[in-house]
N, C-alpha and C. Protein backbone atom coordinates (compact mmCIF):
# COMPACT_ATOMS: atom_id res chain seq x y z
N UNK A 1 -12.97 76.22 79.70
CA UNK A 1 -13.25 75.96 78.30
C UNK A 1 -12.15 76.52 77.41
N UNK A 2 -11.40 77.85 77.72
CA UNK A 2 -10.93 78.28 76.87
C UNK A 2 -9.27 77.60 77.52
N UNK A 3 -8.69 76.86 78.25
CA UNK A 3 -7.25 76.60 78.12
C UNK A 3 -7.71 74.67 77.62
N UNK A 4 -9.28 74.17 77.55
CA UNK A 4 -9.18 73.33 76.69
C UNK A 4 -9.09 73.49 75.17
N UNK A 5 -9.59 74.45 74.85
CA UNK A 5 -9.22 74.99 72.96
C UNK A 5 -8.51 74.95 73.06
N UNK A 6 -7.64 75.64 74.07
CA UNK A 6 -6.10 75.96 73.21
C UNK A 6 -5.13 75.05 73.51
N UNK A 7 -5.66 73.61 74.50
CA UNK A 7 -4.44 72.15 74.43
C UNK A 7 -5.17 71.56 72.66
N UNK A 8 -6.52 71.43 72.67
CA UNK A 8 -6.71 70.43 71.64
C UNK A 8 -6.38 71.22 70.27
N UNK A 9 -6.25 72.67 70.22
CA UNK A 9 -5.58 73.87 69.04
C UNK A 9 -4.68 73.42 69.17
N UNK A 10 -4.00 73.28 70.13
CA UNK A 10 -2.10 73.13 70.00
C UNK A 10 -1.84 71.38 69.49
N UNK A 11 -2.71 70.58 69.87
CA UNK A 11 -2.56 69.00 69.46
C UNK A 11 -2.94 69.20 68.14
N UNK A 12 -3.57 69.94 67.55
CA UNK A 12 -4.31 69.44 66.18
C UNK A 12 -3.12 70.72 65.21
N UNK A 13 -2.94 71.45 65.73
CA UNK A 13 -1.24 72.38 65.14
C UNK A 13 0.02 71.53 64.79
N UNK A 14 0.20 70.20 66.12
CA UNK A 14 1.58 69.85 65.99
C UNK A 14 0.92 69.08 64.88
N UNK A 15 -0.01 67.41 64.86
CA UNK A 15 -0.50 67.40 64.52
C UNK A 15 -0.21 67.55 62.88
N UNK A 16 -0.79 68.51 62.30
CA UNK A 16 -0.77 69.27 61.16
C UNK A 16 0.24 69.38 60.59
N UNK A 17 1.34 69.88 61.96
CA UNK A 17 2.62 70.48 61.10
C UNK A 17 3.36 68.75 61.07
N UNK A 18 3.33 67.71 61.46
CA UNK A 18 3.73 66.94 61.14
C UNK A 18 3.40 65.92 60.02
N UNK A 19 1.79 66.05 59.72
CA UNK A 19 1.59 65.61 58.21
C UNK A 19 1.90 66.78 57.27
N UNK A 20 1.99 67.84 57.43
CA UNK A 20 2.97 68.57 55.86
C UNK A 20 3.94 68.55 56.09
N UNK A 21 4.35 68.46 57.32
CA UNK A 21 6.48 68.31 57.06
C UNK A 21 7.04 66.84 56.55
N UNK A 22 6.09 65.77 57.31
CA UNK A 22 6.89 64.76 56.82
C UNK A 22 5.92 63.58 56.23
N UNK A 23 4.33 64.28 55.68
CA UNK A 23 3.61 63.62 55.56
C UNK A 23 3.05 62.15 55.61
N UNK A 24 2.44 62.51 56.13
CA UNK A 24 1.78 60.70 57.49
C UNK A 24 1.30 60.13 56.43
N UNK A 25 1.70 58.89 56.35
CA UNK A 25 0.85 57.79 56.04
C UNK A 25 -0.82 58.04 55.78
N UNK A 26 -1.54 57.20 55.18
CA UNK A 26 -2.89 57.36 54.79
C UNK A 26 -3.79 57.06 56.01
N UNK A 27 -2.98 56.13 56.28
CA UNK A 27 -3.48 55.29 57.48
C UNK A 27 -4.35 56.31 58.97
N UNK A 28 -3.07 57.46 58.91
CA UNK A 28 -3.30 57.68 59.65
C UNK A 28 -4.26 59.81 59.36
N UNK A 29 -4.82 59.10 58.57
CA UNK A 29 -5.55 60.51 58.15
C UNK A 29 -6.90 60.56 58.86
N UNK A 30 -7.99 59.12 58.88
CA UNK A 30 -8.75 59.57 60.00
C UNK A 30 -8.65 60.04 61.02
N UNK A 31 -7.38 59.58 61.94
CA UNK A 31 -7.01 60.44 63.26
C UNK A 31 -7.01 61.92 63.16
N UNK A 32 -5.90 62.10 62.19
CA UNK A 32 -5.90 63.39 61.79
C UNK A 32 -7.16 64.14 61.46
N UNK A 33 -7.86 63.33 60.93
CA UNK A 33 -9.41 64.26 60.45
C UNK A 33 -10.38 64.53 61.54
N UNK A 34 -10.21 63.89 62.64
CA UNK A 34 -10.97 63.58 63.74
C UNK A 34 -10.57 64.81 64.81
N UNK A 35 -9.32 64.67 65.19
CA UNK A 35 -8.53 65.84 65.91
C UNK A 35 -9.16 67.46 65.55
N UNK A 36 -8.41 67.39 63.64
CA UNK A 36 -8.81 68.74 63.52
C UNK A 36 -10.40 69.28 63.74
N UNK A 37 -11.08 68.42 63.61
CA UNK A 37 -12.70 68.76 63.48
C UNK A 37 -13.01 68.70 65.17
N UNK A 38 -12.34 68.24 65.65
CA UNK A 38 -12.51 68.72 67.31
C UNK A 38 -11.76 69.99 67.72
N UNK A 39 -10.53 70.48 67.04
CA UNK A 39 -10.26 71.70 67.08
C UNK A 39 -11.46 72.44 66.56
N UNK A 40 -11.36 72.50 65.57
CA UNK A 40 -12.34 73.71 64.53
C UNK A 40 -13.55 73.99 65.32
N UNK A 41 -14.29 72.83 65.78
CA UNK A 41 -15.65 72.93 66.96
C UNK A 41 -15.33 73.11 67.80
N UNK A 42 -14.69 73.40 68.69
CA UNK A 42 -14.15 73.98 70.00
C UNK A 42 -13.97 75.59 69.26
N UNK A 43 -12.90 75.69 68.23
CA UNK A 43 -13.14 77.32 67.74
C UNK A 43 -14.14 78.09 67.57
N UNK A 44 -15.20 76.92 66.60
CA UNK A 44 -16.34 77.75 66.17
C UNK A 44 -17.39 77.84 67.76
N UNK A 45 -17.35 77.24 68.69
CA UNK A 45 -17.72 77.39 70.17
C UNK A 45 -17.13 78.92 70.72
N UNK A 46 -15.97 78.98 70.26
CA UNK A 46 -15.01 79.95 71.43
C UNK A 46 -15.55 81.68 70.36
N UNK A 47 -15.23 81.48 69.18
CA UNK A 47 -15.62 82.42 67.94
C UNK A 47 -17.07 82.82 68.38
N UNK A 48 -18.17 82.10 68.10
CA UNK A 48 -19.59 82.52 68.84
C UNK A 48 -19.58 83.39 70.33
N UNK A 49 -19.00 83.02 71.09
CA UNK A 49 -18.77 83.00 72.30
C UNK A 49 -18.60 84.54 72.48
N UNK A 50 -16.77 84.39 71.67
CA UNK A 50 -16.72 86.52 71.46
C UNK A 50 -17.20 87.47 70.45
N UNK A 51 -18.39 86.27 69.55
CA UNK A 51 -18.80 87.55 68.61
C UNK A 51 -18.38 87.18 67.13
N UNK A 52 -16.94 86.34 66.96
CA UNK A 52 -16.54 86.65 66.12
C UNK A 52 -17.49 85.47 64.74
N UNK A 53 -18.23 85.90 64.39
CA UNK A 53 -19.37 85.03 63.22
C UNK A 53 -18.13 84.63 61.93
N UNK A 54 -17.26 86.03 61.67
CA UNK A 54 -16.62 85.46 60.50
C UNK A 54 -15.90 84.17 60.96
N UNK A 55 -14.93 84.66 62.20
CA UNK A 55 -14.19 83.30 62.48
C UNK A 55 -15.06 81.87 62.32
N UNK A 56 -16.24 82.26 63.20
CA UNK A 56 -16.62 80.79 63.33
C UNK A 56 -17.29 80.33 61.62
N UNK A 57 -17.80 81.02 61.35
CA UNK A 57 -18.03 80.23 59.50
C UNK A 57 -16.02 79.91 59.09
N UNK A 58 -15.53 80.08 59.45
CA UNK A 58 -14.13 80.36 58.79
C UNK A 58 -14.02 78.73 59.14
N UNK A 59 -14.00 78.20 60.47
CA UNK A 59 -13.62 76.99 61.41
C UNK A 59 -14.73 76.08 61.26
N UNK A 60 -15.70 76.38 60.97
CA UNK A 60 -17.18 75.80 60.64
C UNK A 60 -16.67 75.08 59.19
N UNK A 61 -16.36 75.97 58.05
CA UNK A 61 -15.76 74.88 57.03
C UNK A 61 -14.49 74.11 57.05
N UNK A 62 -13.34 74.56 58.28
CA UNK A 62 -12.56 73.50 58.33
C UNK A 62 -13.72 72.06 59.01
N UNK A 63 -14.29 72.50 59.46
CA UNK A 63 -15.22 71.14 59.81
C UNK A 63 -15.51 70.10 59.12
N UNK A 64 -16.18 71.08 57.97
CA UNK A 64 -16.82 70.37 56.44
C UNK A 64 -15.66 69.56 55.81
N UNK A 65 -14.54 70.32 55.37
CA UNK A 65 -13.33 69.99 54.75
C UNK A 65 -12.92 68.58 55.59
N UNK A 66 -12.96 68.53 56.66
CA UNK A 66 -11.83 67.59 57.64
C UNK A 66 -12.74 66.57 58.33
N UNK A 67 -14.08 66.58 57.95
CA UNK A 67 -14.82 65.40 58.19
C UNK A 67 -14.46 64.05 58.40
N UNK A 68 -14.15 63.33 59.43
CA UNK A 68 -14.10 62.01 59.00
C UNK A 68 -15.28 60.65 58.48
N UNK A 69 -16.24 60.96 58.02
CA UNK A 69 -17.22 60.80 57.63
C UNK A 69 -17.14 60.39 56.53
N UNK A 70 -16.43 60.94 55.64
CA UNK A 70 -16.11 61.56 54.41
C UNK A 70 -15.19 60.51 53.90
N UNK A 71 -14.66 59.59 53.36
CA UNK A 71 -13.46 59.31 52.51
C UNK A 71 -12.72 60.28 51.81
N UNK A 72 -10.99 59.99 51.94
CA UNK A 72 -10.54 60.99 51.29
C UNK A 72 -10.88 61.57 49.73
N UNK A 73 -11.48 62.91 49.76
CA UNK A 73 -11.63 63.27 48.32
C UNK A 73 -11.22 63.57 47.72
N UNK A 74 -10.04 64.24 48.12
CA UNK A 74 -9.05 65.29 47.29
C UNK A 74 -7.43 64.44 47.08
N UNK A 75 -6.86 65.07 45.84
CA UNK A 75 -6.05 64.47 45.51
C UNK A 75 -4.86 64.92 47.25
N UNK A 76 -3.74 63.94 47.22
CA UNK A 76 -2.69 64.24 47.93
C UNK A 76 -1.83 65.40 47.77
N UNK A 77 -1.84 66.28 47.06
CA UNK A 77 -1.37 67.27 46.71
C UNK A 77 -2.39 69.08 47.35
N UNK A 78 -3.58 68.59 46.77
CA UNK A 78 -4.43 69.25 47.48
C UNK A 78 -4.56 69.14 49.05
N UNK A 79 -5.00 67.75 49.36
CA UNK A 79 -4.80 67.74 51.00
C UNK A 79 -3.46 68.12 51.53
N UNK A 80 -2.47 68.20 50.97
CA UNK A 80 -1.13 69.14 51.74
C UNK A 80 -1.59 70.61 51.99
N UNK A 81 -2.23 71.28 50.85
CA UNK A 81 -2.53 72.42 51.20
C UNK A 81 -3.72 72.83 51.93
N UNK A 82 -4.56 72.14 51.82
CA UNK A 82 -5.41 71.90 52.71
C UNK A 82 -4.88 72.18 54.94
N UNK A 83 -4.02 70.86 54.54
CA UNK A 83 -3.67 70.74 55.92
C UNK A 83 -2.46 72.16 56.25
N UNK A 84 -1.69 72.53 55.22
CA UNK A 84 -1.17 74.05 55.01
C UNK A 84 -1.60 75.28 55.98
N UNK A 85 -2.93 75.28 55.09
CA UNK A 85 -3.52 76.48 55.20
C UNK A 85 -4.55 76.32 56.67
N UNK A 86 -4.48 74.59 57.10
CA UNK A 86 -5.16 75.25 58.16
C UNK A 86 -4.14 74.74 59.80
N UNK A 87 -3.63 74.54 59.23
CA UNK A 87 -2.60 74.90 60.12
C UNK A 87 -2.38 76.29 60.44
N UNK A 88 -2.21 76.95 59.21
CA UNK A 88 -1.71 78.09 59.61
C UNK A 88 -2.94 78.98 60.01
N UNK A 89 -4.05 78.87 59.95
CA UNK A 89 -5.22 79.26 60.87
C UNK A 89 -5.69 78.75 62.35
N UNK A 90 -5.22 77.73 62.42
CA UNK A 90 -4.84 77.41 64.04
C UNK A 90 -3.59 78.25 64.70
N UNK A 91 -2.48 78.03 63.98
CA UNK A 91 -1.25 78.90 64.75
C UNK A 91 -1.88 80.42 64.92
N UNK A 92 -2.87 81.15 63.82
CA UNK A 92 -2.83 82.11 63.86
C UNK A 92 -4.45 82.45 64.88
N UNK A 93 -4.64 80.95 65.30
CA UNK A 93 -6.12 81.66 66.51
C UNK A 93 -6.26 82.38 67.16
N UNK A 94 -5.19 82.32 68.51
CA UNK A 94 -5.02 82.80 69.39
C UNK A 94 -5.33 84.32 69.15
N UNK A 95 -4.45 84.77 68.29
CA UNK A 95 -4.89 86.13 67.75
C UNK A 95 -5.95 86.56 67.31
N UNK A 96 -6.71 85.60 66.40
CA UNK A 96 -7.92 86.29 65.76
C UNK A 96 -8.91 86.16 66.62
N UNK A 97 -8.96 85.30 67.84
CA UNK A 97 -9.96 85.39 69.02
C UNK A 97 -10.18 85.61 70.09
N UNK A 98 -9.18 86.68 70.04
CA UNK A 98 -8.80 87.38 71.45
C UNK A 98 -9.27 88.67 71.33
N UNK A 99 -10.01 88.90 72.49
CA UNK A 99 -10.98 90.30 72.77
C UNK A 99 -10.08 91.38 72.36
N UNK A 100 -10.80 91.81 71.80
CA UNK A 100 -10.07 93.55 71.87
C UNK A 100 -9.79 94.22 72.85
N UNK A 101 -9.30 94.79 72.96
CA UNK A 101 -9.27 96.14 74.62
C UNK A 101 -9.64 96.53 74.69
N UNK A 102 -10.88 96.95 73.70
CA UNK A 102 -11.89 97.76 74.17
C UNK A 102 -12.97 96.82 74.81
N UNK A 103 -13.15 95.86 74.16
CA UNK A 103 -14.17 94.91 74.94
C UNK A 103 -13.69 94.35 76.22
N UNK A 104 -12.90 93.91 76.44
CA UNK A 104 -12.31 93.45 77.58
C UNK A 104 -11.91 94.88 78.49
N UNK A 105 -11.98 95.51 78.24
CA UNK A 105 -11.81 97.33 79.44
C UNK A 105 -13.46 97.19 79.38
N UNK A 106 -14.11 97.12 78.44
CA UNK A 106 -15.81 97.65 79.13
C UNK A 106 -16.14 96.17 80.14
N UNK A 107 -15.92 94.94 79.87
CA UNK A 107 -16.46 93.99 80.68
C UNK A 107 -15.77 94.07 82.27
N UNK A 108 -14.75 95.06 82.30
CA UNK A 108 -14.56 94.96 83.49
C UNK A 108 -15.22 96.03 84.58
């Protein structure tokens, strides 16, 4: 479970960093909305998993936000930062959901 988070984290990262670097077409924003919300639920899965409640409400509203359900709501300017900021909460997963040493020394 956990080296599938972190292929579909790393697809929905590049992903990301390629609609704010060279921003994609409209066309292709359901894909994009679809991906990330399969990241974020795989997080908020992995977040429960070690405990971490803030993370998973954190990844729980990239959910909300990145719905494809949804028509786009937000202006194009906003969805850059949008896709910004959660990018940069995917790059920065790995870290925020990785056991401590103290938990990982008592489970062993």
């Amino acid at each position: 479970m956990r080296n599938l988070t972190r292929l579909v984290t790393l697809i929905a990262t590049v992903i990301l960093a390629a609609a704010v670097c060279f921003g994609l077409p409209s066309d292709y924003r359901l894909s994009v909305s679809i991906i990330v919300s399969a990241a974020a639920l795989l997080l908020v899965v992995q977040s429960l998993s070690t405990g971490r409640i803030m993370g998973a409400l954190i990844f729980l509203g990239i959910v909300g936000v990145f719905t494809p359900l949804r028509s786009s709501q937000f202006s194009d300017t906003f969805t850059s930062i949008l896709d910004l900021v959660t990018l940069a909460l995917f790059a920065a997963s790995p870290v925020l959901l990785r056991k401590s040493a103290i938990t990982a020394s008592a489970a062993r």
